[in-house]
Protein backbone atom coordinates (compact mmCIF):
# COMPACT_ATOMS: atom_id res chain seq x y z
CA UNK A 1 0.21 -103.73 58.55
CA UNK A 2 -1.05 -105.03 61.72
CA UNK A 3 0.69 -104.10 64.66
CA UNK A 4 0.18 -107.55 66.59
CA UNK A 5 1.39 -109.48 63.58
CA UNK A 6 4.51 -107.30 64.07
CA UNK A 7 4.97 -108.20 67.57
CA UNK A 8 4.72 -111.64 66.32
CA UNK A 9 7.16 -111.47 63.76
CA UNK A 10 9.55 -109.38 66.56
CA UNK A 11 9.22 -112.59 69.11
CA UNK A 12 10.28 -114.77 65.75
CA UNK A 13 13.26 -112.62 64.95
CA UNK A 14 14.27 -111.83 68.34
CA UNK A 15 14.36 -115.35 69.78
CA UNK A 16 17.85 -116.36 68.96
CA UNK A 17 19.49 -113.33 70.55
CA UNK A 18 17.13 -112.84 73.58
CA UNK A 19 17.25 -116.54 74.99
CA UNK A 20 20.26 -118.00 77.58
CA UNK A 21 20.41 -121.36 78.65
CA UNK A 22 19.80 -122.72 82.50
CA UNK A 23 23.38 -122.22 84.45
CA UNK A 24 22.20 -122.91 87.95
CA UNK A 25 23.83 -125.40 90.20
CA UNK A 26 21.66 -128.46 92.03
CA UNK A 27 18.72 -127.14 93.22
CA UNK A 28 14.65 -128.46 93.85
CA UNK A 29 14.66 -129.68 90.02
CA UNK A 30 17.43 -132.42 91.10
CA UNK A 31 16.84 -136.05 90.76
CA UNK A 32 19.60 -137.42 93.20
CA UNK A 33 20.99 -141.30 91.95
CA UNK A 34 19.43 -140.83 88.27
CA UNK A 35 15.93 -141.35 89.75
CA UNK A 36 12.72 -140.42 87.91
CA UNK A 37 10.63 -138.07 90.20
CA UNK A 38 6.98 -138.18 89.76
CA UNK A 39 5.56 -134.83 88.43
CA UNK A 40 2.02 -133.77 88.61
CA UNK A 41 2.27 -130.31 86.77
CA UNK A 42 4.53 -128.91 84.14
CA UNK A 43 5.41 -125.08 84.82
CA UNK A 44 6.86 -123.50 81.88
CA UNK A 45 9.33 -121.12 81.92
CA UNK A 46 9.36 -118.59 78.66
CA UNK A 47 10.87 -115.40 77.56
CA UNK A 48 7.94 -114.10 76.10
CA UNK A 49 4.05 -113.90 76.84
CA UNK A 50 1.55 -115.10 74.54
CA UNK A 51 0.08 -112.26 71.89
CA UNK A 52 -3.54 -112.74 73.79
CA UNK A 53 -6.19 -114.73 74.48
CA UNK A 54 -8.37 -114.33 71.34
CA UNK A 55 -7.79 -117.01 68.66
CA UNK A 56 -7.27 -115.04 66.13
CA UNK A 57 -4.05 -114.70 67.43
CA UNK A 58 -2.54 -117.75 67.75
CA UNK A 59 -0.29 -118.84 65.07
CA UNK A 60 2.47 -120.46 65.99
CA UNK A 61 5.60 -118.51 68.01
CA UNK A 62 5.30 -119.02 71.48
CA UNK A 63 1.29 -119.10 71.78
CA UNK A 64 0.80 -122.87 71.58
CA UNK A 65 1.63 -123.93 75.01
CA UNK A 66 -0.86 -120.92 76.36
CA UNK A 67 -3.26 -122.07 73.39
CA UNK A 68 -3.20 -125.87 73.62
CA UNK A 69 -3.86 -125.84 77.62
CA UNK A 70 -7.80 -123.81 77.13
CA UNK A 71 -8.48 -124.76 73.42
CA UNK A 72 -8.43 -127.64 71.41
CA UNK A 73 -7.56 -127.21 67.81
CA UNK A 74 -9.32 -128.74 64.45
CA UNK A 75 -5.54 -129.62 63.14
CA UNK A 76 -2.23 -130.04 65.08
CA UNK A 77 1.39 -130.79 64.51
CA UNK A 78 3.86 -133.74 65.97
CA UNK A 79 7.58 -134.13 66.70
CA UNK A 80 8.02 -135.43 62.48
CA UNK A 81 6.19 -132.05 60.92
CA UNK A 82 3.17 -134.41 60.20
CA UNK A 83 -0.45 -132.70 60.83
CA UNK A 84 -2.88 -134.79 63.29
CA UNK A 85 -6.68 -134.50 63.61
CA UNK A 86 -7.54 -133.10 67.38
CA UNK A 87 -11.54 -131.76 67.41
CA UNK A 88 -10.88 -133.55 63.60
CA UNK A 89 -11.07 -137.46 64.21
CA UNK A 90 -10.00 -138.07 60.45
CA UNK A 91 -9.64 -136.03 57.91
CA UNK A 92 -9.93 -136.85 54.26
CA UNK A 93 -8.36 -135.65 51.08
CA UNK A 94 -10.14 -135.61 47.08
CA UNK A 95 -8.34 -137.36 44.44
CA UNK A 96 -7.79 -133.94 42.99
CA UNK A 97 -6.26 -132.35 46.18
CA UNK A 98 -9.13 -129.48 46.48
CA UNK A 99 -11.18 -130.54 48.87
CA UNK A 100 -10.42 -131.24 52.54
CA UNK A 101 -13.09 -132.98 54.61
CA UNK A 102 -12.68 -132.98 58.48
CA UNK A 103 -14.79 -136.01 60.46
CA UNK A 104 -15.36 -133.90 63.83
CA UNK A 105 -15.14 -135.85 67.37
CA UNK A 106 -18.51 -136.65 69.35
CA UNK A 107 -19.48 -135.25 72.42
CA UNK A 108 -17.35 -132.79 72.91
CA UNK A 109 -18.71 -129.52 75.08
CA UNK A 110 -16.91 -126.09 75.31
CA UNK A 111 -16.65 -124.60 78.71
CA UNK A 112 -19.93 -122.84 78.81
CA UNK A 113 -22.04 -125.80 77.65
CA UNK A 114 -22.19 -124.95 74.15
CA UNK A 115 -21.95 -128.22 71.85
CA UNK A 116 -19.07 -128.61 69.17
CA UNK A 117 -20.41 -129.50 65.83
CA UNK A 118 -20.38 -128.54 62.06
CA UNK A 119 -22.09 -125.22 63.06
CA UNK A 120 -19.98 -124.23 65.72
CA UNK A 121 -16.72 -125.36 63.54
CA UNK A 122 -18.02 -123.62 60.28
CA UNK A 123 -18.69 -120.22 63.15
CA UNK A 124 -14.78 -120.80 64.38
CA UNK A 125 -13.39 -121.03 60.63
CA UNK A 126 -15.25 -117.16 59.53
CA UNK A 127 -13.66 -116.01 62.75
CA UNK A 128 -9.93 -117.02 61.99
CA UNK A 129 -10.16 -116.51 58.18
CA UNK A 130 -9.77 -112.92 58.85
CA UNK A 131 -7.62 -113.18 61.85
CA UNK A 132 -4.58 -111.01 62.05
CA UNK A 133 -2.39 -114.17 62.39
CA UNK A 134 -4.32 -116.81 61.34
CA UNK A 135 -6.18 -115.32 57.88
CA UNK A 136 -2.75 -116.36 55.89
CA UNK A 137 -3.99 -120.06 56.53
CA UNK A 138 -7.32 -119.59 54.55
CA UNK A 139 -6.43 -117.65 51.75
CA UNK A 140 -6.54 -120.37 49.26
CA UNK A 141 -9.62 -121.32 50.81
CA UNK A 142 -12.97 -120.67 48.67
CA UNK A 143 -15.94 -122.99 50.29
CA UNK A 144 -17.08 -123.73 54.01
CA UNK A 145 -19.33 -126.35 53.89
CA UNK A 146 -21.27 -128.19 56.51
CA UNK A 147 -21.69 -132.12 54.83
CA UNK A 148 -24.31 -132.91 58.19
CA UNK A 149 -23.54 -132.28 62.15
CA UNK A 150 -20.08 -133.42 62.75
CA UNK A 151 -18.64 -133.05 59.25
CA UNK A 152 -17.26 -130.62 57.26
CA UNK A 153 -15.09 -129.61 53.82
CA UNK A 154 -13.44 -127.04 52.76
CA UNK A 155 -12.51 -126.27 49.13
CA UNK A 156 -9.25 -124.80 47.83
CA UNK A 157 -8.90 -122.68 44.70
CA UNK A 158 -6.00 -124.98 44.01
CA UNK A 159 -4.00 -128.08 45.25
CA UNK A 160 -1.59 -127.15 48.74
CA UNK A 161 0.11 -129.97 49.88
CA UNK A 162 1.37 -127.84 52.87
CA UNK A 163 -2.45 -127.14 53.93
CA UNK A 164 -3.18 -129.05 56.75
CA UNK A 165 0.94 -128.53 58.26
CA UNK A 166 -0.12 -124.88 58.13
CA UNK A 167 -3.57 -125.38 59.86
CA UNK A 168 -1.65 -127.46 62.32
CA UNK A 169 0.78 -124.34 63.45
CA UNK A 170 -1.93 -123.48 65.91
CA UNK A 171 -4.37 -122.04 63.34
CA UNK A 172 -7.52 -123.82 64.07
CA UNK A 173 -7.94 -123.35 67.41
CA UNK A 174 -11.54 -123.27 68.51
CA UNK A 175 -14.01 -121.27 70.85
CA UNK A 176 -17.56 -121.53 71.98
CA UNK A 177 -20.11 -120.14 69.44
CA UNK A 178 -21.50 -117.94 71.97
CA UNK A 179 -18.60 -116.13 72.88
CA UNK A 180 -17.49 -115.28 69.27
CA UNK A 181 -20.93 -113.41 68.91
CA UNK A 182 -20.25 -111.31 71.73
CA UNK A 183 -17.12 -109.46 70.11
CA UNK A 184 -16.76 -107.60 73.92
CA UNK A 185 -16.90 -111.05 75.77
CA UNK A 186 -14.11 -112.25 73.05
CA UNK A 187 -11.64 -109.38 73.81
CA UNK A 188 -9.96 -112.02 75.40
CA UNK A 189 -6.93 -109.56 76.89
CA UNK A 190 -7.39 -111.08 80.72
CA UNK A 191 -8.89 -114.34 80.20
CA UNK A 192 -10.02 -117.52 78.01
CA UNK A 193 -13.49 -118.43 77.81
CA UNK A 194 -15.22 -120.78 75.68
CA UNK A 195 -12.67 -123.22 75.80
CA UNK A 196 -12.93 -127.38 75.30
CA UNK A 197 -9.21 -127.25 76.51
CA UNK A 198 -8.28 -130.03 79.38
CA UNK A 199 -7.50 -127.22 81.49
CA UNK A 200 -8.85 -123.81 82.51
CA UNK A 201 -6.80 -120.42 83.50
CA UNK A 202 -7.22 -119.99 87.79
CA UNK A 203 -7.52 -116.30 87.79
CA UNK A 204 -7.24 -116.03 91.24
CA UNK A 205 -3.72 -117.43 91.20
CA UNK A 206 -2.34 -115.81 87.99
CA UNK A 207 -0.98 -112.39 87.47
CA UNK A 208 -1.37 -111.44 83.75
CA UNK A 209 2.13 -110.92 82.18
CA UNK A 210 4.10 -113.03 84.16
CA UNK A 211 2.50 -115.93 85.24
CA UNK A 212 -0.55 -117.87 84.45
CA UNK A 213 -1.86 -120.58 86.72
CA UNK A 214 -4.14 -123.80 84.64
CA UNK A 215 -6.38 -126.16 86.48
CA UNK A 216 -7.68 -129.41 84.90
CA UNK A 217 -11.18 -129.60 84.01
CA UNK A 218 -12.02 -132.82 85.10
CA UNK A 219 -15.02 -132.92 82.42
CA UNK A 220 -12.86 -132.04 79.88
CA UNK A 221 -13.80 -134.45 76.54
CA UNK A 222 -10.06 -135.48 76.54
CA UNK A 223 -9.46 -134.78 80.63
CA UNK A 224 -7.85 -138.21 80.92
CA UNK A 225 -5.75 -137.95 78.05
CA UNK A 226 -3.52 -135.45 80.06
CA UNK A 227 -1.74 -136.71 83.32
CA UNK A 228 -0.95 -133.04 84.47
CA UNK A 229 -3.09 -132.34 87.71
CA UNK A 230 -2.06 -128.41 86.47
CA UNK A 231 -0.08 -126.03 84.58
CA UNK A 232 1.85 -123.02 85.23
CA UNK A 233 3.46 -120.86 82.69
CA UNK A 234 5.70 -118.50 84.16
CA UNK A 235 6.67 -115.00 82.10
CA UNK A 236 10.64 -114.91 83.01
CA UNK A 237 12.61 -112.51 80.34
CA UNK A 238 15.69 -112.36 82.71
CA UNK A 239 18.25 -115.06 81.80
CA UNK A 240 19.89 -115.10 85.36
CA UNK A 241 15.91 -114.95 87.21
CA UNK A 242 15.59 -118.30 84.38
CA UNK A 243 18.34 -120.26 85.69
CA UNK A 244 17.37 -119.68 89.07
CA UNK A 245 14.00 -120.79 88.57
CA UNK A 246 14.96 -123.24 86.98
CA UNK A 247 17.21 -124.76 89.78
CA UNK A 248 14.47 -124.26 92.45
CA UNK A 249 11.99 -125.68 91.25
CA UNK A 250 10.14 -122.86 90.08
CA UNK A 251 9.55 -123.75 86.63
CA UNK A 252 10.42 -127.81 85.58
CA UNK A 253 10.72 -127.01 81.93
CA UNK A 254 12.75 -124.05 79.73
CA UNK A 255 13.45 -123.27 76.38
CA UNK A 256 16.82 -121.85 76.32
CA UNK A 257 20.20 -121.20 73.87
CA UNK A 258 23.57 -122.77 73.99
CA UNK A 259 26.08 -122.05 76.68
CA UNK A 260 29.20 -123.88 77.66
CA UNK A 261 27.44 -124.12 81.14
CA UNK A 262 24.40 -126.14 79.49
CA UNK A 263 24.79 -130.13 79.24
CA UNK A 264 27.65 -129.59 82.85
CA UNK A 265 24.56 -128.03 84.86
CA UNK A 266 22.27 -130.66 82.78
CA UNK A 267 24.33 -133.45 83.71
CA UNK A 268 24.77 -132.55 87.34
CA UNK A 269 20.38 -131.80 87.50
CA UNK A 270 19.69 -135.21 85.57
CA UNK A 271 17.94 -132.95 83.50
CA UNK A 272 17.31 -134.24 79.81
CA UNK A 273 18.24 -131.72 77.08
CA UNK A 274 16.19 -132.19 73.72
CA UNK A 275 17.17 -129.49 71.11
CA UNK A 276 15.47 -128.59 67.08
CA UNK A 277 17.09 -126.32 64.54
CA UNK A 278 14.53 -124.19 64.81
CA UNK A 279 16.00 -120.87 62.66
CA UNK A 280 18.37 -119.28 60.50
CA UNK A 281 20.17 -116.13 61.13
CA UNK A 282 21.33 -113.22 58.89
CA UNK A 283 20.66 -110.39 56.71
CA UNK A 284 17.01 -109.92 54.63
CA UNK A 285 18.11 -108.64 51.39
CA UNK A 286 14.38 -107.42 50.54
CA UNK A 287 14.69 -104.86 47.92
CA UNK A 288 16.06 -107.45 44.86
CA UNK A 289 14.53 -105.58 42.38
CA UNK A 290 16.16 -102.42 43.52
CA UNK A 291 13.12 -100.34 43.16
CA UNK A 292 13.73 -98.67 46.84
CA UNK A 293 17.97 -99.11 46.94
CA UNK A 294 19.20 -99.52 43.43
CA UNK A 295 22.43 -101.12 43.97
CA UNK A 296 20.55 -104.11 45.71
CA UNK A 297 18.83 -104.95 42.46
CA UNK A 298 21.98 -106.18 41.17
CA UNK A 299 23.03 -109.73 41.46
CA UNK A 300 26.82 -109.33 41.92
CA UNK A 301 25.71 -106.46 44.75
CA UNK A 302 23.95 -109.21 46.47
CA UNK A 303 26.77 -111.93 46.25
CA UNK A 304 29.21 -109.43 47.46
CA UNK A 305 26.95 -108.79 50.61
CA UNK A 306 27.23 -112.60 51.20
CA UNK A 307 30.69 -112.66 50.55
CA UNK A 308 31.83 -110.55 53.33
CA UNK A 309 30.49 -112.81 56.03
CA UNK A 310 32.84 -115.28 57.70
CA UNK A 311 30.11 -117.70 58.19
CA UNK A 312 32.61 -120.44 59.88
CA UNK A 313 33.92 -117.38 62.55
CA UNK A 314 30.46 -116.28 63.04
CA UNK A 315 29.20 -119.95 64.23
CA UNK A 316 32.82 -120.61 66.05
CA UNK A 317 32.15 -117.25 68.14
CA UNK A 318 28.87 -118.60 68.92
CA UNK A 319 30.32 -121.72 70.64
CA UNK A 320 27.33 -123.48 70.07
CA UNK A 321 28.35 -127.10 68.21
CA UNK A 322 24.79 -127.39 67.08
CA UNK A 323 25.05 -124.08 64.87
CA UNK A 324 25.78 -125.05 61.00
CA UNK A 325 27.58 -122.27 58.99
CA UNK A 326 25.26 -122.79 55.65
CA UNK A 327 24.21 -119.90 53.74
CA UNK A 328 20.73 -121.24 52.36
CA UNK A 329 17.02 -120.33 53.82
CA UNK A 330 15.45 -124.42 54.12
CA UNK A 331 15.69 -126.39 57.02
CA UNK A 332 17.09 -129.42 54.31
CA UNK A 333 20.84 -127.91 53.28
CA UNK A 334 22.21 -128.78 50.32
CA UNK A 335 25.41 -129.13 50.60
CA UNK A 336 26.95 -128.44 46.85
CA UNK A 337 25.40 -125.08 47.44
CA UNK A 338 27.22 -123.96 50.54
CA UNK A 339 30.29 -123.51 48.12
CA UNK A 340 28.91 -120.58 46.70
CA UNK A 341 29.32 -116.44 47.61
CA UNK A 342 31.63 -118.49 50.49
CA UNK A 343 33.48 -115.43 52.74
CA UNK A 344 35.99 -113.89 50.26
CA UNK A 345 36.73 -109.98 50.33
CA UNK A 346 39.20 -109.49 47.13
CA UNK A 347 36.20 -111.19 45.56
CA UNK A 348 33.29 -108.80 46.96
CA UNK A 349 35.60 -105.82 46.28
CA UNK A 350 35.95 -106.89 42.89
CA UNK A 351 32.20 -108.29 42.13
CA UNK A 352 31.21 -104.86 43.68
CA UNK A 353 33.32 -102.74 41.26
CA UNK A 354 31.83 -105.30 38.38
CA UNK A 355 28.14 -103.51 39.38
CA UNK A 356 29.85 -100.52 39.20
CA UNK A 357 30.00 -99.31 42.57
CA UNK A 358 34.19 -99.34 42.88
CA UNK A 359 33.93 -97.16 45.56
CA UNK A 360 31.03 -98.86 47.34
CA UNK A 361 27.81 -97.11 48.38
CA UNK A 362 25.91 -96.60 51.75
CA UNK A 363 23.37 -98.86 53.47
CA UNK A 364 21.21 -97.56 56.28
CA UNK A 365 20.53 -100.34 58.69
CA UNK A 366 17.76 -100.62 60.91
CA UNK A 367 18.49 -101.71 64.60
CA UNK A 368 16.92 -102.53 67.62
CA UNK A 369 18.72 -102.92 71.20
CA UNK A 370 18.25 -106.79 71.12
CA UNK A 371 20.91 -106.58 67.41
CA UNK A 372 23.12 -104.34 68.63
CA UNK A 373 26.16 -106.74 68.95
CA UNK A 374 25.12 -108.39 65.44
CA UNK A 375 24.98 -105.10 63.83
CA UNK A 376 28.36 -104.55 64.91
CA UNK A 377 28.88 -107.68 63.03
CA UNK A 378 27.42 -106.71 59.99
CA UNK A 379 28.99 -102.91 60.10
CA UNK A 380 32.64 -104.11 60.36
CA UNK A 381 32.10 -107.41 57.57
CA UNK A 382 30.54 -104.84 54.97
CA UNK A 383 32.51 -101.76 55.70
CA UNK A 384 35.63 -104.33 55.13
CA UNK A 385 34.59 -104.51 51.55
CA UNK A 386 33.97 -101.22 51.29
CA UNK A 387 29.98 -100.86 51.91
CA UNK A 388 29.53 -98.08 54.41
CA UNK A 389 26.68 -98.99 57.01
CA UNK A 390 24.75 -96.44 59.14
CA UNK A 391 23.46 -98.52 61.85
CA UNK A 392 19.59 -96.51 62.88
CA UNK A 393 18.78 -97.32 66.29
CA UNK A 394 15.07 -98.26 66.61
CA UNK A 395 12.86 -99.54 69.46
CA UNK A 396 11.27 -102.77 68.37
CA UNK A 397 7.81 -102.08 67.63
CA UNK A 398 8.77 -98.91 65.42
CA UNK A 399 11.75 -101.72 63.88
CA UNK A 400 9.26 -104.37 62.63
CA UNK A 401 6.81 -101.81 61.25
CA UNK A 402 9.19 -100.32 59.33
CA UNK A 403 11.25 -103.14 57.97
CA UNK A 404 7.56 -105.29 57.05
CA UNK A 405 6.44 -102.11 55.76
CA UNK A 406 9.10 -102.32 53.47
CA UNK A 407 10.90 -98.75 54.49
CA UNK A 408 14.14 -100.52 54.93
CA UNK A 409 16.10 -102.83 52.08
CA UNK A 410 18.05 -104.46 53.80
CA UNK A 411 17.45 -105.74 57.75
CA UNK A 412 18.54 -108.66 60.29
CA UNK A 413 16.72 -111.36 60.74
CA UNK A 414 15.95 -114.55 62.56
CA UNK A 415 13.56 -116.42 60.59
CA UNK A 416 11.50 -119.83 61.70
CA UNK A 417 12.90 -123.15 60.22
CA UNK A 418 9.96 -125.04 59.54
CA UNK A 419 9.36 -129.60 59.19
CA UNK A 420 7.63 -129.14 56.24
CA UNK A 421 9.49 -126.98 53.44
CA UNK A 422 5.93 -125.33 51.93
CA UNK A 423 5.95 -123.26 54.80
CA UNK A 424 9.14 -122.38 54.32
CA UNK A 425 8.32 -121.61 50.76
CA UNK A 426 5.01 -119.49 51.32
CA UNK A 427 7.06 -117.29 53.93
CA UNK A 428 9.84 -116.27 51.54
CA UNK A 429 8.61 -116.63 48.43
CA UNK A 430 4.96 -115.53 48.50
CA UNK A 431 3.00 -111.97 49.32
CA UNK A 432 3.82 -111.27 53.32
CA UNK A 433 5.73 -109.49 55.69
CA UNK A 434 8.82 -111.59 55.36
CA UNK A 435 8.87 -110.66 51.54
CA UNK A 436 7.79 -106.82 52.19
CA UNK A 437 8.58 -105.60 47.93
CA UNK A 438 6.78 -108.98 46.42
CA UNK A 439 10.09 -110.18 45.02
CA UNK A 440 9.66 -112.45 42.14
CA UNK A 441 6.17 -112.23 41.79
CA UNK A 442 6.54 -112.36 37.40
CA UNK A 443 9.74 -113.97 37.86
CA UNK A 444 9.35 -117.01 35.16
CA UNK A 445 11.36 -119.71 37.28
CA UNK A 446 9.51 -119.32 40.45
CA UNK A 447 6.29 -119.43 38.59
CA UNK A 448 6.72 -122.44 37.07
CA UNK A 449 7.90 -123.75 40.59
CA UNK A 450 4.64 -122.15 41.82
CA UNK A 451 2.54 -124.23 39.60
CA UNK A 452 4.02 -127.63 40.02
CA UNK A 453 4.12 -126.98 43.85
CA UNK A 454 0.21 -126.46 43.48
CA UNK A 455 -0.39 -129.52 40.82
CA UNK A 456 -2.17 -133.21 42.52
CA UNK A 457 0.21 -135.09 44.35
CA UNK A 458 3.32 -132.36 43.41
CA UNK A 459 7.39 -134.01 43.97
CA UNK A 460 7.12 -131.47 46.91
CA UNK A 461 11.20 -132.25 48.33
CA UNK A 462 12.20 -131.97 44.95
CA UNK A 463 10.36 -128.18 44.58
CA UNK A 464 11.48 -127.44 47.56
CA UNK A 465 15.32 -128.22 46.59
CA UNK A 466 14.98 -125.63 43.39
CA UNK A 467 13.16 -123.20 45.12
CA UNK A 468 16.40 -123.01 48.06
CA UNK A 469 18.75 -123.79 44.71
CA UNK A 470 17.05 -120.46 42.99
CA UNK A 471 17.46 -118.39 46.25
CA UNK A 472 20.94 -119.17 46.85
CA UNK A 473 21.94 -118.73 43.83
CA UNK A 474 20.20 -115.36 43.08
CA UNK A 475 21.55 -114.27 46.70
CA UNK A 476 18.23 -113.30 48.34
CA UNK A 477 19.04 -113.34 51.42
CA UNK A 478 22.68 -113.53 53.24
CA UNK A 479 22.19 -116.29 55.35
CA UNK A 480 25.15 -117.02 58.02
CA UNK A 481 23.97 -119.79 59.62
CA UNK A 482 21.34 -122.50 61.01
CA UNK A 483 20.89 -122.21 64.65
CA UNK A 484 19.57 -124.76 67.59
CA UNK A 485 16.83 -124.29 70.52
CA UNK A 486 17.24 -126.16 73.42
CA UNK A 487 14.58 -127.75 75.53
CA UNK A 488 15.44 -128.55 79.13
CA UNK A 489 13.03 -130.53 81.13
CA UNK A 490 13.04 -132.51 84.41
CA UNK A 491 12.80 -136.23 85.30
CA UNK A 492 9.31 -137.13 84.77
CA UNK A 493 8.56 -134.53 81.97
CA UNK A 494 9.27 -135.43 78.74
CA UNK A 495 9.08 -132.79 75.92
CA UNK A 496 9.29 -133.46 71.99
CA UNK A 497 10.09 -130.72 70.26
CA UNK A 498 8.58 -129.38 66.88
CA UNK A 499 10.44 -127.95 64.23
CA UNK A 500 7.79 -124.68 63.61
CA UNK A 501 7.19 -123.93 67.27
CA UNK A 502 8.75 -122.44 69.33
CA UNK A 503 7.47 -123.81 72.94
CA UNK A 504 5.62 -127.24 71.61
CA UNK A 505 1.59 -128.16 71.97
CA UNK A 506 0.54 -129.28 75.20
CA UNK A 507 0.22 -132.82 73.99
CA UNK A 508 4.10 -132.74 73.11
CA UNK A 509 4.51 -132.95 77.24
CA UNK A 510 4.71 -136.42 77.99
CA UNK A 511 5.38 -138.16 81.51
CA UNK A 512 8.29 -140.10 81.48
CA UNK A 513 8.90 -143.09 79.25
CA UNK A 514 5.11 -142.17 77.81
């Protein structure tokens, strides 16, 4: 396993525990008298830094914003989970659903006067099928074709309806020819090059890890599509050093959690607050065959696991009004479904002496410092029913490795919610690190599902309704609930969040009323 597609994954399932919400007072962000301040650049403020430079890399997480400000992409996302042509001016589908054929935009130049065409396209697309992050994308892919100079297709090995969403997760972005052929040029650990981006990174102003300075490239093909004279991203992993830069003026936009200090401070700021459920907490219950931890193979095992978690106290301790107790994996709840493995001990106790473990059994649980209060959590709610848990400490890196390596059964988890429910249902249900033992992969039901999902023109709400009805019911996972990002911006910047990333595109930063 790749250990930079870990520290993807870690960002993903560290998010909801890591991030606090802005709780300064007044400060150089305030618009005094509900005014609407002119703003020239958008500074970011994030938790996390971006994975690198090299595109390869992208995906979606927390790379878009450093992504979409050097590179353009074939494929984006909007606001409503519906995928948008970029360096792709239309994009065409066959009858049959194999064949995808991109219309690329005239005239466009990468940074070091390199042309964008078919050729340089077709040269981006062998790059980032066997990227660490973005290689997923392309494995259904099985032809590249160049149609003439600024059109290609590509051909799938079957109909995916959730194709071009995927592509549009930040997995097309594109580079100069040149600098792909030079694979020490494109190490890409200190700075973009080869970009068509609207902007380009000011070196002489940025410090790598914590804050990155953009400048707009006035000859940009799309220059005057942005109104930002610059960008700054600022690396801030301290909640209280967030708030504060927030409430200079430091950083005019933050993606942040709930707090009981978050619309007050809003209010008082004129700050707007936008928010997305963007994932669901709770446990991974990998192993469900039991071929690693035998008593997880068993169904009434599993539902006993959910059982002993007060889903309703978990989300009222949380304070946050957005969260929605729900134990199911899609972002689209069903709400018939929430009624069953509900929090019940006499029941676990007795579904767990049913498997035939009366006296319960022992479940090592891996750790890392940013779970230590939930796996308190999940200690005392399983130890209640009489599941003893031996919490192993872990630092993160050596955590994801293990648990996507599949050494652990059982681990916590903050997965992605995504706008389109295919990408939901590749994640969990198909061969990848967020489904480490291949669970079901001969299991009749989600066959069949498999097949109609990847049939022409497929029902694909109505698949995606069975596949969260089969996971609930067959207790995959021990979901506790749904939980909300915020978005805090500043009059004169207006942000639309995307369900699937975590800090939106570029083009999702609007000036006001835009």
């Amino acid at each position: 396993m790749n250990k930079k597609r870990l520290g993807l994954a870690a960002m993903v399932a560290a998010v909801a525990l890591s991030l606090t919400a802005c709780t300064g007072g007044a400060g150089g962000n305030a618009a005094p008298g509900g005014s609407t301040a002119k703003v020239d650049t958008v500074k970011v403020g994030t938790v996390f830094d971006k994975t690198g430079w090299e595109i390869g890399q992208s995906g979606s997480a927390f790379n878009a914003i450093f992504f979409s400000s050097v590179y353009d992409s074939l494929v984006l996302i909007d606001e409503n989970a519906k995928p948008y042509g970029q360096l792709a001016k239309s994009i065409d589908t066959s009858s049959d659903g194999l064949t995808y054929t991109f219309h690329l935009q005239d005239g466009v130049t990468f940074s070091d006067g390199e042309k964008f065409n078919a050729d340089a396209a077709l040269a981006n697309l062998a790059y980032l099928k066997t990227g660490f992050a973005t290689a997923p994308a392309f494995m259904g892919v099985t032809d590249y074709k160049k149609v003439d100079d600024s059109t290609i297709a590509l051909t799938l090995n079957r109909p995916d309806p959730g194709f071009l969403y995927n592509l549009g997760l930040g997995m097309t972005y594109m580079v100069s020819p040149k600098v792909l052929a030079d694979p020490q040029k494109y190490a890409q650990e200190t700075a973009p090059e080869g970009g068509s981006g609207a902007y380009t990174l000011d070196t002489s102003k940025s410090t790598p890890g914590q804050d990155y300075i953009f400048t707009k490239n006035d000859k940009a093909w799309q220059a005057d599509k942005y109104p930002w004279k610059s960008i700054e991203i600022h690396v801030i992993p301290d909640a209280t050093a967030m708030s504060n830069a927030m409430s200079t003026g430091m950083i005019n936009f933050e993606m942040a959690n709930w707090t009981e200090q978050l619309e007050p401070t809003a209010k008082q700021n004129n700050w707007t607050v936008n928010k997305v459920m963007s994932g669901w907490a709770g446990l991974m219950l990998a192993d469900r065959d039991g071929s690693k931890f035998e008593p997880l193979g068993k169904l009434k095992v599993r539902q006993a696991i959910n059982m002993a978690f007060d889903r309703v106290g978990i989300a009222k301790a949380g304070k946050d009004p957005a969260t929605i107790p729900t134990n199911q994996p899609f972002a689209k709840i069903d709400d018939k479904l929430n009624k069953l493995n509900a929090f019940d001990v006499a029941a676990a106790k007795k579904l767990l002496a049913d498997a035939g473990y009366p006296d319960g059994f022992t479940l090592n649980l891996p750790s890392m410092s940013l779970f230590t209060a939930t796996a308190a959590t999940v200690k005392q709610s399983l130890e209640q029913i009489g599941i003893k848990v031996e919490v192993q400490n872990l630092d993160p890196a050596t955590y994801n490795q293990q648990v996507f390596a599949g050494n652990f059964p059982v681990y916590m988890s903050f997965l992605q919610l995504y706008g389109d429910p295919t990408k939901t249902i590749s994640d969990l249900f198909g061969v990848g690190f967020t489904n480490p033992f291949n669970s079901g992969k001969d299991d009749p039901t989600l066959l069949k599902l498999d097949q109609e999902l990847h049939s022409a023109n497929p029902d694909v709400a109505a698949i995606a309704a069975q596949y969260n009805t089969f996971a609930t019911e067959n207790a995959w996972f021990a979901v506790w609930n749904h939980g909300a990002t915020y978005y805090v911006s500043v009059p004169g910047v207006d942000v639309r969040p995307v369900q699937g990333l975590y800090i939106p595109n570029l083009e999702q930063f609007l000036p006001a009323g835009k």
